[in-house]
C-alpha atoms as a PDB file:
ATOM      1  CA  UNK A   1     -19.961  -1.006   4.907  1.00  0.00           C
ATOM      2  CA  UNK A   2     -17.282  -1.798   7.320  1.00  0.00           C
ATOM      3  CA  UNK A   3     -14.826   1.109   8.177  1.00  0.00           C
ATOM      4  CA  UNK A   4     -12.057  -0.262   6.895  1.00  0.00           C
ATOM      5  CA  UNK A   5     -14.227  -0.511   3.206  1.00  0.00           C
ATOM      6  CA  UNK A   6     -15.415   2.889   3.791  1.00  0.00           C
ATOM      7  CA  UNK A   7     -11.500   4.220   4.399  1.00  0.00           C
ATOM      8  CA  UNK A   8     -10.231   2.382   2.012  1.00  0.00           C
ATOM      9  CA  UNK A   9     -13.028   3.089  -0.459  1.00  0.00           C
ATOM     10  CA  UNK A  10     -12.595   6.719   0.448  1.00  0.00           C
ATOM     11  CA  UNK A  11      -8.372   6.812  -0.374  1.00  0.00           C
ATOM     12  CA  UNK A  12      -8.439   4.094  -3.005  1.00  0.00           C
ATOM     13  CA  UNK A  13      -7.122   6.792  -5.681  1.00  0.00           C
ATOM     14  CA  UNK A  14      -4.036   7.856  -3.020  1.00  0.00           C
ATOM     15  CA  UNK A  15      -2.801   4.354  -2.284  1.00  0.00           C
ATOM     16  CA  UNK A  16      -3.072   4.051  -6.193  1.00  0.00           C
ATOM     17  CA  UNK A  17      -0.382   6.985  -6.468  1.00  0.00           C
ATOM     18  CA  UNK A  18       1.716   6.188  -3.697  1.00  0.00           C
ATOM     19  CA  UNK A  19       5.417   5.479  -4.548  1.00  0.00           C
ATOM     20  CA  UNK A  20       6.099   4.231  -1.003  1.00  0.00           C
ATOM     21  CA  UNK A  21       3.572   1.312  -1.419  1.00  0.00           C
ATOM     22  CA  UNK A  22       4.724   1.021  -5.315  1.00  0.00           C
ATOM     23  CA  UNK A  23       8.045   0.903  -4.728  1.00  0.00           C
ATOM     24  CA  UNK A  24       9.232   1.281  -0.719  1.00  0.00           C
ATOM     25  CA  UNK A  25      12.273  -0.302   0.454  1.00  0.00           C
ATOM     26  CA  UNK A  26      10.236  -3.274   2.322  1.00  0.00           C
ATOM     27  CA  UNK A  27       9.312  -4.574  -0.863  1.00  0.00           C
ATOM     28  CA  UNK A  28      12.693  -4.319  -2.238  1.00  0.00           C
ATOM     29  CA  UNK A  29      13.661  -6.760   0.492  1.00  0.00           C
ATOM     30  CA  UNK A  30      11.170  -8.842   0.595  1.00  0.00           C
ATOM     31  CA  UNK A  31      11.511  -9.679  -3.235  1.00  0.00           C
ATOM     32  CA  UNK A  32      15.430 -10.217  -1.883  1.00  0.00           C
ATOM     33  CA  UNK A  33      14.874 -12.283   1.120  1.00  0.00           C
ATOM     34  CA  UNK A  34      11.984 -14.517  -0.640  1.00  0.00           C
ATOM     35  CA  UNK A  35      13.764 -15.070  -3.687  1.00  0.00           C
ATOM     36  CA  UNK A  36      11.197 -16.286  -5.666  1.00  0.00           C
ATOM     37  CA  UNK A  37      10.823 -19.307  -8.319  1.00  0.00           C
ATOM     38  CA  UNK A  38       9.310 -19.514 -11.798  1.00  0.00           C
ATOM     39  CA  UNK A  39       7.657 -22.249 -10.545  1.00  0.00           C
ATOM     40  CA  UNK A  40       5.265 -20.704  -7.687  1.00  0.00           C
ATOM     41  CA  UNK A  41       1.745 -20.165  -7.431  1.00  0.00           C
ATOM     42  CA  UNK A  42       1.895 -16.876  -4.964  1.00  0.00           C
ATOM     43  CA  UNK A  43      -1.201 -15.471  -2.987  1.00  0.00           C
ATOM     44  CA  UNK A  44      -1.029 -11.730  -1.836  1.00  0.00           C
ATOM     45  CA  UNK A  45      -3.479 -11.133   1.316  1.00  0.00           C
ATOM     46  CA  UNK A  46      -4.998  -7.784   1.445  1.00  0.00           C
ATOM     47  CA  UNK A  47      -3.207  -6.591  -1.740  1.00  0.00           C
ATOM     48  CA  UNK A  48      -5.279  -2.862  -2.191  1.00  0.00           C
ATOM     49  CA  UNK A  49      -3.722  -1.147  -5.423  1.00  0.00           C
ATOM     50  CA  UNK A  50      -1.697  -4.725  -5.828  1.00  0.00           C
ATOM     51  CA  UNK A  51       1.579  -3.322  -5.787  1.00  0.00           C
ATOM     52  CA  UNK A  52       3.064  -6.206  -4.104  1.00  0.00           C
ATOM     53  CA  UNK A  53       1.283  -9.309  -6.656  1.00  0.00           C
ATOM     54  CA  UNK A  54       2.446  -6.711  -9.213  1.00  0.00           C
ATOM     55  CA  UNK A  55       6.268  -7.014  -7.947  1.00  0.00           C
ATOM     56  CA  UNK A  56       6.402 -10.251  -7.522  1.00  0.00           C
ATOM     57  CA  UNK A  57       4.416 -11.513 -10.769  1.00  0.00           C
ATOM     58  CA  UNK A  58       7.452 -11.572 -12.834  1.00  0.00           C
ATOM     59  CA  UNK A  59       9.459 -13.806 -10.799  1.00  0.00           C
ATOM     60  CA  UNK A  60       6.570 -16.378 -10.403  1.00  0.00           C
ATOM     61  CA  UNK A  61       4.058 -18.488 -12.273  1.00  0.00           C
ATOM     62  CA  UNK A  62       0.633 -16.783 -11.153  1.00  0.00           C
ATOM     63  CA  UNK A  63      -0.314 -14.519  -8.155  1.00  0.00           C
ATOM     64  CA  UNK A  64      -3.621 -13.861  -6.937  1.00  0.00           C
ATOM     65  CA  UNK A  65      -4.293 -11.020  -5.174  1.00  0.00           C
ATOM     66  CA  UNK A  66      -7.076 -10.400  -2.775  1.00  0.00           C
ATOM     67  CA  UNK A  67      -8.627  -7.833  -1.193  1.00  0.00           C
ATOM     68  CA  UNK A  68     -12.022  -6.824   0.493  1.00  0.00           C
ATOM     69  CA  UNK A  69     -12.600  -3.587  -0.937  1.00  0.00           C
ATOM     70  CA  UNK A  70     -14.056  -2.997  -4.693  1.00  0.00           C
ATOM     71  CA  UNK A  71     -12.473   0.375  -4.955  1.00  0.00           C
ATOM     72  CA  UNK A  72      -9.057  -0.771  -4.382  1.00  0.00           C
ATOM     73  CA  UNK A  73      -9.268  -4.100  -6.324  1.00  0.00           C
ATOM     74  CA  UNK A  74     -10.316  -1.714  -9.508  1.00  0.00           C
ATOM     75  CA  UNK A  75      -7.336   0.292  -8.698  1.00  0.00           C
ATOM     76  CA  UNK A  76      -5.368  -2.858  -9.078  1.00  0.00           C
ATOM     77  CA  UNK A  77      -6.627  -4.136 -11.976  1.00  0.00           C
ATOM     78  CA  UNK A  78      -6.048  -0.759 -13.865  1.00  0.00           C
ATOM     79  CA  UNK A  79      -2.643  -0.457 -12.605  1.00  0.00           C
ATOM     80  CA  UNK A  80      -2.007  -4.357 -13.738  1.00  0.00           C
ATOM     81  CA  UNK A  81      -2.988  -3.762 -17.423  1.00  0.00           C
ATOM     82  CA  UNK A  82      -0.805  -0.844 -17.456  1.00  0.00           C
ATOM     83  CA  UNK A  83       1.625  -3.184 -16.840  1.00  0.00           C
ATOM     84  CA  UNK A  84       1.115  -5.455 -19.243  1.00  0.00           C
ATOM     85  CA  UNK A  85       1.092  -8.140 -16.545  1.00  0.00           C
ATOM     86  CA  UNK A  86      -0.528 -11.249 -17.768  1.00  0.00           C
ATOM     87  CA  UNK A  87      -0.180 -13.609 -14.616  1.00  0.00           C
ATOM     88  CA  UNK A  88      -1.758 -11.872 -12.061  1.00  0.00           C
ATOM     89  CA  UNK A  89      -5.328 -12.074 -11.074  1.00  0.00           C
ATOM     90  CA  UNK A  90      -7.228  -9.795  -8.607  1.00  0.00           C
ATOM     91  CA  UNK A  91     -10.229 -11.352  -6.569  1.00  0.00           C
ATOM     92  CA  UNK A  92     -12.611 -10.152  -3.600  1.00  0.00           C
ATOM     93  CA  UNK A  93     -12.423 -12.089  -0.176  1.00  0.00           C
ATOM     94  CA  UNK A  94     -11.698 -12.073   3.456  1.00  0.00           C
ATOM     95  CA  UNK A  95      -8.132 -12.651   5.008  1.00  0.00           C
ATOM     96  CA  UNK A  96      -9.866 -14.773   7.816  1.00  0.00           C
ATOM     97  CA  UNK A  97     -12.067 -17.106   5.051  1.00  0.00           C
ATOM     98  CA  UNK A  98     -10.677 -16.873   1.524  1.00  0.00           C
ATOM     99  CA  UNK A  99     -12.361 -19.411   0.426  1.00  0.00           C
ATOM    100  CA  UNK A 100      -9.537 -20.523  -2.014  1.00  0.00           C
ATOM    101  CA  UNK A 101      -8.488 -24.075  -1.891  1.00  0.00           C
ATOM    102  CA  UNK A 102      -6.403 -25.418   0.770  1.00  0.00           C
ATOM    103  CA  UNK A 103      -2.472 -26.636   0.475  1.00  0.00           C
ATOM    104  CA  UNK A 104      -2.921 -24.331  -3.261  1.00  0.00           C
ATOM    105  CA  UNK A 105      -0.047 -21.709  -2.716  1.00  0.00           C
ATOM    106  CA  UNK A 106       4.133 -21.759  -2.657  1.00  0.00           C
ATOM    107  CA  UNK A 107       4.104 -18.007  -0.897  1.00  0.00           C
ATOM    108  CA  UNK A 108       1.780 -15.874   0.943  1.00  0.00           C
ATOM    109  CA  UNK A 109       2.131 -12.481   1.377  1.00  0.00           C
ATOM    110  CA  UNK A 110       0.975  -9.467   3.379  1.00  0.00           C
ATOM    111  CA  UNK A 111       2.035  -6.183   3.261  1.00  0.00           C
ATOM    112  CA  UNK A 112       1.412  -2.806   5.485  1.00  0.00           C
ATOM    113  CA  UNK A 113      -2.160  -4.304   6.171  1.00  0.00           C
ATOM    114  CA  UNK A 114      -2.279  -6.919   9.138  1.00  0.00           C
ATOM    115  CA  UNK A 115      -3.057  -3.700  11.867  1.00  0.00           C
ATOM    116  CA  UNK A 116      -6.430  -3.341   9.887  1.00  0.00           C
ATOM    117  CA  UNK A 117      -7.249  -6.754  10.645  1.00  0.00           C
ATOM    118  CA  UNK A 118      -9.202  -7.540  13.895  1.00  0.00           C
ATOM    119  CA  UNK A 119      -8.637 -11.438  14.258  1.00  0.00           C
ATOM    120  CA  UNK A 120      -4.998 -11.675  13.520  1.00  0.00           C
ATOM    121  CA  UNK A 121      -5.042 -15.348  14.699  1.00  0.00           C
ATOM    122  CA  UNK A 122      -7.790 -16.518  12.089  1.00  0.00           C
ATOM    123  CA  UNK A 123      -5.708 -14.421   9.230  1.00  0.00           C
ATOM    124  CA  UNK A 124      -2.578 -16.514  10.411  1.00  0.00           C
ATOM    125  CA  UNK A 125      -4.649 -19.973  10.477  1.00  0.00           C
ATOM    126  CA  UNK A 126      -6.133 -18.844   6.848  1.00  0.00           C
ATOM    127  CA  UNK A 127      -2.763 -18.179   5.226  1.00  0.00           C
ATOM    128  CA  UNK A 128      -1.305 -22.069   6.757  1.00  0.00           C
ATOM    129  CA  UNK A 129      -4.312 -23.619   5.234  1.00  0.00           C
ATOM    130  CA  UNK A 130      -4.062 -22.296   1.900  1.00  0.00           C
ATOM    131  CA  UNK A 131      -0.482 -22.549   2.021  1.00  0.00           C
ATOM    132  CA  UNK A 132       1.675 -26.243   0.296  1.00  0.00           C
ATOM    133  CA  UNK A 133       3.255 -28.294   3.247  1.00  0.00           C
ATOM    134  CA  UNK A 134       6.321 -26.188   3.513  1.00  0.00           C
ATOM    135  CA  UNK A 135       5.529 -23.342   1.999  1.00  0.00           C
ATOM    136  CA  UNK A 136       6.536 -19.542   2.600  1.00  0.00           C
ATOM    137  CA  UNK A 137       4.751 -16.884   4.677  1.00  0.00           C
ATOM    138  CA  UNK A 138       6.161 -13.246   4.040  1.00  0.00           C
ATOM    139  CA  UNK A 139       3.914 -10.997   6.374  1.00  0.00           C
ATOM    140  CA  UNK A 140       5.330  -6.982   6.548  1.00  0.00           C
ATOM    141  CA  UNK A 141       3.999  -4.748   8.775  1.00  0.00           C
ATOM    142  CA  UNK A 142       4.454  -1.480  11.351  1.00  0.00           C
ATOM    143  CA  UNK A 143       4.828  -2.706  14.723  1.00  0.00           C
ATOM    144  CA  UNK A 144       4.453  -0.797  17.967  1.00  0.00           C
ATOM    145  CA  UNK A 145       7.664  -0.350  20.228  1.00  0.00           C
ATOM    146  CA  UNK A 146       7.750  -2.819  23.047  1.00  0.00           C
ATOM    147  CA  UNK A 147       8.648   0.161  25.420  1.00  0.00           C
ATOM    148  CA  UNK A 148       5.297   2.036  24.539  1.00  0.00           C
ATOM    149  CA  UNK A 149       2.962   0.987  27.521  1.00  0.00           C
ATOM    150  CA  UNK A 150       0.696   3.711  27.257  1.00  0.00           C
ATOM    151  CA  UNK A 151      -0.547   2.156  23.557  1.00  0.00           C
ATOM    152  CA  UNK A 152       0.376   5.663  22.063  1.00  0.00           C
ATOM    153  CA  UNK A 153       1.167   4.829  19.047  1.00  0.00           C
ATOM    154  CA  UNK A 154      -2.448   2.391  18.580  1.00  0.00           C
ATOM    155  CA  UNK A 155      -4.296   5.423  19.676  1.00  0.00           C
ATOM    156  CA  UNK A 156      -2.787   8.242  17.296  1.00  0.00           C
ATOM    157  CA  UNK A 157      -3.167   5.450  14.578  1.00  0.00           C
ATOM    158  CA  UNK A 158      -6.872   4.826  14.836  1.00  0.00           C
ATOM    159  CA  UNK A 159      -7.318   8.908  15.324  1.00  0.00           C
ATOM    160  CA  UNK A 160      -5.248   9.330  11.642  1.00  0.00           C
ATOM    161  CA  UNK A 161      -7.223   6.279  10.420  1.00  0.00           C
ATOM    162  CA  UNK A 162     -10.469   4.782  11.567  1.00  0.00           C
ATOM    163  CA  UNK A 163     -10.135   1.330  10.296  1.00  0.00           C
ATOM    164  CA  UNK A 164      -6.591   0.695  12.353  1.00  0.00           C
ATOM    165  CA  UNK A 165      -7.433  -2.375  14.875  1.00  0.00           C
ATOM    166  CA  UNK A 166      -3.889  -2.798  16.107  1.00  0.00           C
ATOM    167  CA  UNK A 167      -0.237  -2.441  15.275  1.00  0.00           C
ATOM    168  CA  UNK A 168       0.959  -4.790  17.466  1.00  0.00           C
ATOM    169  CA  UNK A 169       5.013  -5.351  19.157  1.00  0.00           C
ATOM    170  CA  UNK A 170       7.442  -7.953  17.411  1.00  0.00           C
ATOM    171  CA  UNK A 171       7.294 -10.352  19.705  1.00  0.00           C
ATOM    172  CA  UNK A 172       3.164 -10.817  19.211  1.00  0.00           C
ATOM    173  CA  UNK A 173       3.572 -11.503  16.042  1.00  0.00           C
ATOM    174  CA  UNK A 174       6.591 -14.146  16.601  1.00  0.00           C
ATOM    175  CA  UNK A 175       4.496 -15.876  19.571  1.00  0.00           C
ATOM    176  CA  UNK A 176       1.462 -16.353  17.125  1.00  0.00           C
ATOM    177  CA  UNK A 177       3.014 -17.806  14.071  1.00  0.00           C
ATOM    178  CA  UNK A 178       4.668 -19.978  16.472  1.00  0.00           C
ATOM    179  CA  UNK A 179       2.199 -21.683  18.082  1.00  0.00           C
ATOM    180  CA  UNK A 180       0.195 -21.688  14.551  1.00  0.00           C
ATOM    181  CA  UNK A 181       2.668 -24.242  12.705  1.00  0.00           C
ATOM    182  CA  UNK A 182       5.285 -21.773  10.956  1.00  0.00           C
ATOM    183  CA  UNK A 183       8.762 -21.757  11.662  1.00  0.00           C
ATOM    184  CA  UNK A 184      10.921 -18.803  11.518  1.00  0.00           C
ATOM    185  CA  UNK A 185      13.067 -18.439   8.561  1.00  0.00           C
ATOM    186  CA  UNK A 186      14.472 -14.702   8.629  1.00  0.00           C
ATOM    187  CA  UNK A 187      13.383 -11.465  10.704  1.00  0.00           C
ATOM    188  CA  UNK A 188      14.416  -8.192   9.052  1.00  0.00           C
ATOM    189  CA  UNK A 189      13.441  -4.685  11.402  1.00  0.00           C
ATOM    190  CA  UNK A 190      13.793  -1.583   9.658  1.00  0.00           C
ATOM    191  CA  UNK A 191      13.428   1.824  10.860  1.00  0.00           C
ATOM    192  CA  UNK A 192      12.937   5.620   9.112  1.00  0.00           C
ATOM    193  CA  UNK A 193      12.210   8.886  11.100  1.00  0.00           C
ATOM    194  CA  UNK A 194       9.324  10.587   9.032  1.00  0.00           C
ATOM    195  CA  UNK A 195       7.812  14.191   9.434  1.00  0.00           C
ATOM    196  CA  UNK A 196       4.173  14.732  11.416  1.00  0.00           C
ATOM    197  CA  UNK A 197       2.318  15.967   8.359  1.00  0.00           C
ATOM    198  CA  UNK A 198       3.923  12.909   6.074  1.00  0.00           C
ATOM    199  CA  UNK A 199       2.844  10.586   9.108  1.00  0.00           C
ATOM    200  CA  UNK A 200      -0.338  11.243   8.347  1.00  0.00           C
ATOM    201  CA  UNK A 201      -0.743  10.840   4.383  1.00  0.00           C
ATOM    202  CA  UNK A 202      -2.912  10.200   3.046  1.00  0.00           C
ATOM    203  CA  UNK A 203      -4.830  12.299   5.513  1.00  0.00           C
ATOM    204  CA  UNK A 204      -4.387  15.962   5.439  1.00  0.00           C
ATOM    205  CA  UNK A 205      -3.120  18.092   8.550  1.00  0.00           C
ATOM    206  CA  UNK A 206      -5.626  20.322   8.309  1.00  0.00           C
ATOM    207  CA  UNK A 207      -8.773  17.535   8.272  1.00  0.00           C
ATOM    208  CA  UNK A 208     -10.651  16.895  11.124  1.00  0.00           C
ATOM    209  CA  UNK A 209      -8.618  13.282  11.600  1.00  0.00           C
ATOM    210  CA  UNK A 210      -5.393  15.493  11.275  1.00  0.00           C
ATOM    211  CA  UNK A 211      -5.791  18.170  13.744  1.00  0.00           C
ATOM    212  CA  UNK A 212      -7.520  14.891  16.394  1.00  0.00           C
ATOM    213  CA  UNK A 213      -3.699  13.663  15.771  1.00  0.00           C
ATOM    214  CA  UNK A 214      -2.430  17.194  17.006  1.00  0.00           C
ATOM    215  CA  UNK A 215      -4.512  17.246  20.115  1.00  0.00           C
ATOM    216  CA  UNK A 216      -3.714  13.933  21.170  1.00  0.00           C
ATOM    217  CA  UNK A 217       0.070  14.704  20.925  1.00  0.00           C
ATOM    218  CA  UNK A 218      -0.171  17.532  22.225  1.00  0.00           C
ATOM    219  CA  UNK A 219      -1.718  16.585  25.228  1.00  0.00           C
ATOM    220  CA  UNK A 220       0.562  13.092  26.048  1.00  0.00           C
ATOM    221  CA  UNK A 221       3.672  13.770  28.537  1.00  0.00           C
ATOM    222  CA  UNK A 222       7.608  13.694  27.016  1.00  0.00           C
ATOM    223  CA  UNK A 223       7.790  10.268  28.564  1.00  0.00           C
ATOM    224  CA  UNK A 224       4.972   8.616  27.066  1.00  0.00           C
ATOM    225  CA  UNK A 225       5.870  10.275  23.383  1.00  0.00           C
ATOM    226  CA  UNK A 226       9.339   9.341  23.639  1.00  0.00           C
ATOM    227  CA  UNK A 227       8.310   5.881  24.478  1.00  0.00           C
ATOM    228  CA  UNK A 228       6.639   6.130  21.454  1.00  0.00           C
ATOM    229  CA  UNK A 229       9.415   6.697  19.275  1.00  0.00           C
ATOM    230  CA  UNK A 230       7.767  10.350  18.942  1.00  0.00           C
ATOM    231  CA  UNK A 231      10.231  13.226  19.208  1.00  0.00           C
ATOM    232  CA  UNK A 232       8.826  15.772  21.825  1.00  0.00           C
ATOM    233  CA  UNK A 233       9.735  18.751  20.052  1.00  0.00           C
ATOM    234  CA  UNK A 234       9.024  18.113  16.401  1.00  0.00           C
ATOM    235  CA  UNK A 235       6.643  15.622  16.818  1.00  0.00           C
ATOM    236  CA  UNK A 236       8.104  13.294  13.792  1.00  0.00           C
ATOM    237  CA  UNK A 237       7.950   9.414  14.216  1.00  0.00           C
ATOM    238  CA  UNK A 238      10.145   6.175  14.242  1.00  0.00           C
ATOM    239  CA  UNK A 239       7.946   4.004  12.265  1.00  0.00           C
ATOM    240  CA  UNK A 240       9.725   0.452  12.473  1.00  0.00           C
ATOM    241  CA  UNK A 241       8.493  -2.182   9.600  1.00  0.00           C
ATOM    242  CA  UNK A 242       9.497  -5.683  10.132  1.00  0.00           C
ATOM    243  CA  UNK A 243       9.596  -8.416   7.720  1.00  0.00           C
ATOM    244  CA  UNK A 244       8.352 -11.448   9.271  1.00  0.00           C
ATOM    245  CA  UNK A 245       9.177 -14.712   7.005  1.00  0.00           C
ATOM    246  CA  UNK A 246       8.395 -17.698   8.265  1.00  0.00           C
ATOM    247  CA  UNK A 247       7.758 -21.822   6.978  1.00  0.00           C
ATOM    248  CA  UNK A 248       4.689 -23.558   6.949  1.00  0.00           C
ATOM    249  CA  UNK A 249       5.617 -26.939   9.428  1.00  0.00           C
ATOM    250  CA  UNK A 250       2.849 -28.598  10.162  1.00  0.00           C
END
């Protein structure tokens, strides 16, 4: 098992329970900026507890949602019937190699997932293929400050969470759908100071991973943490999410 599987396997039950993921203020403007039709056929990359397929299902014609981890796909599934949703589907796969059939979807989707993935280029290429000629790719995501050259943020990430690969800046991610065949459609950056120990959820701050995250702060200079959109004294975080839609091209 993979460490992302055996994180995600481990906190299935949190994510399933967290009202930030059910019902955060990214999704509330994706769902704006996306505007959806009755007509689409909408795939959700790395969906966990399927929040986001559960959103959007009501607005659309189907969604499939996909994930690589059991635990969180059951998760989903429970939380769908709940719901009473009846066009939403929940399947196993890989981001890189869905195996779903090409030119198939109106909208992908992906959201607070993409740093757990380690080839971001062959999850980009995957969502184009699968995607109609024209179609809509929503991708949301934390993103590392530009001015943060000592990679602090990346290294108190994978310390908090073993199966982080890479948050990376704004302008990777605009450089790589780019040159992949999207076309920019709307950027949307928003911000929120949060406290240390709520940083860290669904980790505890007295875990082993939590008090790792201590050390290392404690032990970076003023100029590196502020860099880092860390405040010195408190130690809570900027976390910037950006909504990324772009236009399938080519």
């Amino acid at each position: 098992m993979s460490s992302f599987e055996e994180y995600f396997s481990k906190h299935a039950s949190e994510y399933a329970k967290s009202k930030s993921h059910k019902s955060g203020e990214d999704l509330k403007s994706l769902l704006t900026i996306v505007n959806p039709e009755s007509s689409w056929k909408v795939l959700d990359m790395a969906t966990g507890t399927g929040f986001t397929a559960m959103a959007i299902a009501p607005f659309v014609s189907d969604v499939i949602g996909l994930d690589a981890t059991e635990e969180m796909l059951s998760n989903a599934v429970m939380l769908s019937e709940k719901s009473g949703l009846r066009n939403v589907k929940f399947i196993k796969g890989r981001v890189e190699h869905s195996g779903l059939e090409g030119g198939s979807f109106d909208l992908v989707t992906c959201r607070r997932a993409a740093h757990h993935f380690p080839d971001k280029t062959a999850f980009v290429v995957e969502s184009k293929r699968v995607l109609k000629d024209g179609g809509l790719f929503a991708l949301i995501d934390m993103v590392r400050p530009e001015k943060d050259k000592d990679n602090v943020r990346n290294r108190l990430e994978i310390l908090r969470d073993s199966s982080h690969v890479d948050a990376p800046t704004v302008k990777f991610w605009s450089d790589l759908l780019s040159k992949n065949g999207f076309r920019e459609v709307e950027t949307i950056s928003t911000k929120e100071r949060i406290a240390f120990p709520d940083f860290l959820s669904p980790v505890n701050v007295d875990s082993e991973e939590g008090k790792a995250c201590l050390d290392y702060l404690k032990s970076i200079s003023r100029e590196s943490l502020v860099n880092a959109d860390i405040d010195p004294d408190d130690l809570s975080i900027i976390k910037e999410r950006v909504i990324f839609l772009y236009r399938k091209v080519e």
